[in-house]
C-alpha atoms as a PDB file:
ATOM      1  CA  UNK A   1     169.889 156.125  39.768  1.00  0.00           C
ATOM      2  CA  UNK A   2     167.041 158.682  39.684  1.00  0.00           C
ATOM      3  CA  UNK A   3     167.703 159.102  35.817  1.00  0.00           C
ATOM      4  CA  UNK A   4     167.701 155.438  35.134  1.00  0.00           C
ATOM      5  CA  UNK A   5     164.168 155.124  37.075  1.00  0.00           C
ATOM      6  CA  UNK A   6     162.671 157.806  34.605  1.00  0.00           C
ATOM      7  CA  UNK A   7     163.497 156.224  31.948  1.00  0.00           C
ATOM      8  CA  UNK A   8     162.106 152.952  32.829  1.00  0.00           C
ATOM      9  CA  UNK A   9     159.340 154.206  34.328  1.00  0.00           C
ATOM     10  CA  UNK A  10     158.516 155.698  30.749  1.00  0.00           C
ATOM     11  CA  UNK A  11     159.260 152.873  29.297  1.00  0.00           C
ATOM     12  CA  UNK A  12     157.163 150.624  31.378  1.00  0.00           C
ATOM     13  CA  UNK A  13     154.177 153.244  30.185  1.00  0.00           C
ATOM     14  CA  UNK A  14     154.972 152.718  26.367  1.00  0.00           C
ATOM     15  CA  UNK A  15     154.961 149.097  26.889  1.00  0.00           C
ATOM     16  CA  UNK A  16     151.599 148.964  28.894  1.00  0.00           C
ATOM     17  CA  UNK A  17     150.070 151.175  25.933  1.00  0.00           C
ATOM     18  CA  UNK A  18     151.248 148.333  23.510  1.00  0.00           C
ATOM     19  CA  UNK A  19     149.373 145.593  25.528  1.00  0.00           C
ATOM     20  CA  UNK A  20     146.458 147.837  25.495  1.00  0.00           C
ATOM     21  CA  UNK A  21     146.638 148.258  21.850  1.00  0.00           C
ATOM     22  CA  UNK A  22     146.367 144.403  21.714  1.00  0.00           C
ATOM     23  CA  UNK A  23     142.311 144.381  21.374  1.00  0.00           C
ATOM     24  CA  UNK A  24     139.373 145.319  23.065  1.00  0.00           C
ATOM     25  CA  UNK A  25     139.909 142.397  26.014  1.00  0.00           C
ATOM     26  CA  UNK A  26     143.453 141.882  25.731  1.00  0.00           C
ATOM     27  CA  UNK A  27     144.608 139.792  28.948  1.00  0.00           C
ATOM     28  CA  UNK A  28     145.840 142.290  31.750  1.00  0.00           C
ATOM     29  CA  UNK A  29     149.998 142.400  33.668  1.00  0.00           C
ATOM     30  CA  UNK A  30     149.825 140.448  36.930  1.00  0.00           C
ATOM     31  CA  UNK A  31     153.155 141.242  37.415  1.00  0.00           C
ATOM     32  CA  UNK A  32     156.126 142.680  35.392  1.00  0.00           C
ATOM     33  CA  UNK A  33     160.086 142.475  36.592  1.00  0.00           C
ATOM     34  CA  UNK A  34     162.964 143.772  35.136  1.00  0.00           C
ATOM     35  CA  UNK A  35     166.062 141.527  34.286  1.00  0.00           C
ATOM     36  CA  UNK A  36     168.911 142.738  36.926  1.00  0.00           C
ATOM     37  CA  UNK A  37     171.621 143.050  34.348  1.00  0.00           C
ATOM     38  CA  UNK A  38     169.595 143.909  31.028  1.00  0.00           C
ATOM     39  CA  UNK A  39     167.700 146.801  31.445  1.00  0.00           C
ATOM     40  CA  UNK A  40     165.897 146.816  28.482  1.00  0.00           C
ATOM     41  CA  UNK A  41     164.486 143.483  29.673  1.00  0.00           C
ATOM     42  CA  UNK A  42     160.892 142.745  31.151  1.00  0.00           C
ATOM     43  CA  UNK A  43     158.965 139.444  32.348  1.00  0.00           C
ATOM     44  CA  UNK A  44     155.528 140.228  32.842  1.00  0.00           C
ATOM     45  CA  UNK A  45     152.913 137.447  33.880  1.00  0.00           C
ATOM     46  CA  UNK A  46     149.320 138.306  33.034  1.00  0.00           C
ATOM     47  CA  UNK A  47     145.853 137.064  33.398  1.00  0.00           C
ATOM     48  CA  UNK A  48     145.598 134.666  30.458  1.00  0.00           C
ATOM     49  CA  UNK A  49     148.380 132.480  32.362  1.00  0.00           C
ATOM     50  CA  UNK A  50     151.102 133.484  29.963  1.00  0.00           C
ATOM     51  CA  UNK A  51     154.836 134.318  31.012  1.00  0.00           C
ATOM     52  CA  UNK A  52     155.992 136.620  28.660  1.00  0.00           C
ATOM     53  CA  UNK A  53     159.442 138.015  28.003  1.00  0.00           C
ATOM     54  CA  UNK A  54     159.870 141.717  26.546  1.00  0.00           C
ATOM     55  CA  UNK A  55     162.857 143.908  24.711  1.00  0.00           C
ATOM     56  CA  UNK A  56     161.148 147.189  26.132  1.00  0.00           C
ATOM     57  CA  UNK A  57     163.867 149.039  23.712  1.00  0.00           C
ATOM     58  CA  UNK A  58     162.478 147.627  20.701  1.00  0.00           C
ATOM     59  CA  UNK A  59     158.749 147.627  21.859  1.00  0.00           C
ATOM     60  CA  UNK A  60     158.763 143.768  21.195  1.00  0.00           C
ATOM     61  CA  UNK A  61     157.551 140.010  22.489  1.00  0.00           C
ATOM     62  CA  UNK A  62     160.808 138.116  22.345  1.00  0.00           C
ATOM     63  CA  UNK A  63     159.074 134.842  24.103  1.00  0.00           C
ATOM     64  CA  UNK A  64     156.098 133.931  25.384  1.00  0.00           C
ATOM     65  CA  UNK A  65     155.659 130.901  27.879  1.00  0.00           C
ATOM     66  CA  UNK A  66     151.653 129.695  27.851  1.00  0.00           C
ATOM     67  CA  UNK A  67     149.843 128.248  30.720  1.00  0.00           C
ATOM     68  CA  UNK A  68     153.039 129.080  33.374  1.00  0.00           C
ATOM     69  CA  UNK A  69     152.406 132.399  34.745  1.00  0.00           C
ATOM     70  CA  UNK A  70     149.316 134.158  36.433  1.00  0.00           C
ATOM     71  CA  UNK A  71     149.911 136.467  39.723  1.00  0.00           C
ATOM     72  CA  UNK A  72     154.004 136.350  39.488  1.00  0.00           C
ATOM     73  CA  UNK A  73     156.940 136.620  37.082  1.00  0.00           C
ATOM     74  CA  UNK A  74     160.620 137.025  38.539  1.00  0.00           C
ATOM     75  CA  UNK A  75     164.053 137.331  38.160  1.00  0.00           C
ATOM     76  CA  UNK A  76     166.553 135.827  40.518  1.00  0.00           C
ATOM     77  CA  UNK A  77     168.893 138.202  41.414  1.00  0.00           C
ATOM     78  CA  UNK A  78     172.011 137.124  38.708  1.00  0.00           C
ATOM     79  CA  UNK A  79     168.973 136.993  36.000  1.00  0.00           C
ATOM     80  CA  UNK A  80     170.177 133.547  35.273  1.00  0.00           C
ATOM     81  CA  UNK A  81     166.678 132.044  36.517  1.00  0.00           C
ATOM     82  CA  UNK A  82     163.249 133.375  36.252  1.00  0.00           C
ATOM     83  CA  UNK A  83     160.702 132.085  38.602  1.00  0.00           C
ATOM     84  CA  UNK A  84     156.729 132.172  38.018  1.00  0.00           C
ATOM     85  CA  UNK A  85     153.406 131.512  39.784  1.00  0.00           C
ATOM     86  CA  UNK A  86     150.376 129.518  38.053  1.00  0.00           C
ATOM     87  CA  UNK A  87     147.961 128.286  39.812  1.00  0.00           C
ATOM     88  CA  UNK A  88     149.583 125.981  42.797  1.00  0.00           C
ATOM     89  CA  UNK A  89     152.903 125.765  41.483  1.00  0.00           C
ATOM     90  CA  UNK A  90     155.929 127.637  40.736  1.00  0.00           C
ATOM     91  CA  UNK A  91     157.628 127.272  38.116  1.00  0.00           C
ATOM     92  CA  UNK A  92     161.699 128.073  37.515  1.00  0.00           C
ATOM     93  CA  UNK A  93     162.974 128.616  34.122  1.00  0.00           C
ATOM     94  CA  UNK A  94     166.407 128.555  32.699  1.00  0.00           C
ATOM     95  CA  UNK A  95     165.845 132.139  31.570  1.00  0.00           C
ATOM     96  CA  UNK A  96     168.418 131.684  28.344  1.00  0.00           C
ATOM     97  CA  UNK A  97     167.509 128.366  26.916  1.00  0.00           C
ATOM     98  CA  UNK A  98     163.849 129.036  28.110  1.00  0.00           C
ATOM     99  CA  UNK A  99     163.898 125.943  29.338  1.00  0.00           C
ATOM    100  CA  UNK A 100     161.835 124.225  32.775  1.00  0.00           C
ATOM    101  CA  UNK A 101     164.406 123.184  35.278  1.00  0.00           C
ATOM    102  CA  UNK A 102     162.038 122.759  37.922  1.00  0.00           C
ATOM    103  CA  UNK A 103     158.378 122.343  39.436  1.00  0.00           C
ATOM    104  CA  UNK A 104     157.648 123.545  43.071  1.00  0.00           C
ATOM    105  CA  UNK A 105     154.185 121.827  43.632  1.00  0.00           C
ATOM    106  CA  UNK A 106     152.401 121.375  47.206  1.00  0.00           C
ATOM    107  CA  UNK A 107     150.998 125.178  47.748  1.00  0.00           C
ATOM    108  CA  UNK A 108     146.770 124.540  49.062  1.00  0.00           C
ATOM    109  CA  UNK A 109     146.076 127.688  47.074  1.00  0.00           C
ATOM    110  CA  UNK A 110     147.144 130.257  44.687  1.00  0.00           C
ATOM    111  CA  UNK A 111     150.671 131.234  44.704  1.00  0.00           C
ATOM    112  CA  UNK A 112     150.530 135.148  45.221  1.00  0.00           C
ATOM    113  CA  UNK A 113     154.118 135.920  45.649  1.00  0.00           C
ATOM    114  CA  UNK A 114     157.434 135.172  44.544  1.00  0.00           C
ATOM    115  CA  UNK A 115     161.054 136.322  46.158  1.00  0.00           C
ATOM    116  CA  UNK A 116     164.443 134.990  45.616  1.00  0.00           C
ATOM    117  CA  UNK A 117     166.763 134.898  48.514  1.00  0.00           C
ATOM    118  CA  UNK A 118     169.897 136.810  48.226  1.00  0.00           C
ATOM    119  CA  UNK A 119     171.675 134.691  49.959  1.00  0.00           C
ATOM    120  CA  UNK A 120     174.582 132.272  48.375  1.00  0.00           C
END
């Protein structure tokens, strides 16, 4: 809804000000997605490599993934996987137990772009 894109939208801008707060070079959002069933939710990939997991609610890191993450961070559509981009690879996370459960290698550059199928 219109109302529910407001309020994310604000607070999307209260979480940005937090990363800026960080330092004087703190690493910059690549990407940010929100989980599809918990609002208050946000992956956001950045330019240090890092996939990093956010309760926008409590204005809070609740994981932080090194070395997995620079152009892309996102959700499948059920929010039970979360998918990122580093480097040549993509990498697909068990998004509950945080866990690896797989390794897409073979890309001849960069990977820019992630999108999940809807399809079942």
């Amino acid at each position: 809804s219109a109302a529910s894109d407001v309020y994310k939208r604000q607070e999307v801008d209260e979480f940005v000000a937090i990363l800026k707060a960080q330092g004087d070079n703190p690493p910059y959002p690549t990407s940010v997605d929100f989980h599809p069933t918990k609002p208050d939710i946000l992956a956001s990939s950045d330019s240090s490599g890092f996939l990093r997991i956010w309760n926008i609610s409590e204005k809070k890191q609740l994981f932080c993934l090194p070395k997995t993450a620079f152009k892309q961070a996102r959700f499948q559509p059920t929010g039970k996987l979360l998918a990122s981009g580093y480097e040549s690879n993509i990498h697909v996370f068990d998004f509950e137990s945080k866990k690896l459960t797989m390794t897409l290698s073979g890309h001849k550059k960069h990977v820019a772009y992630i999108s999940w199928s809807l399809h079942k």
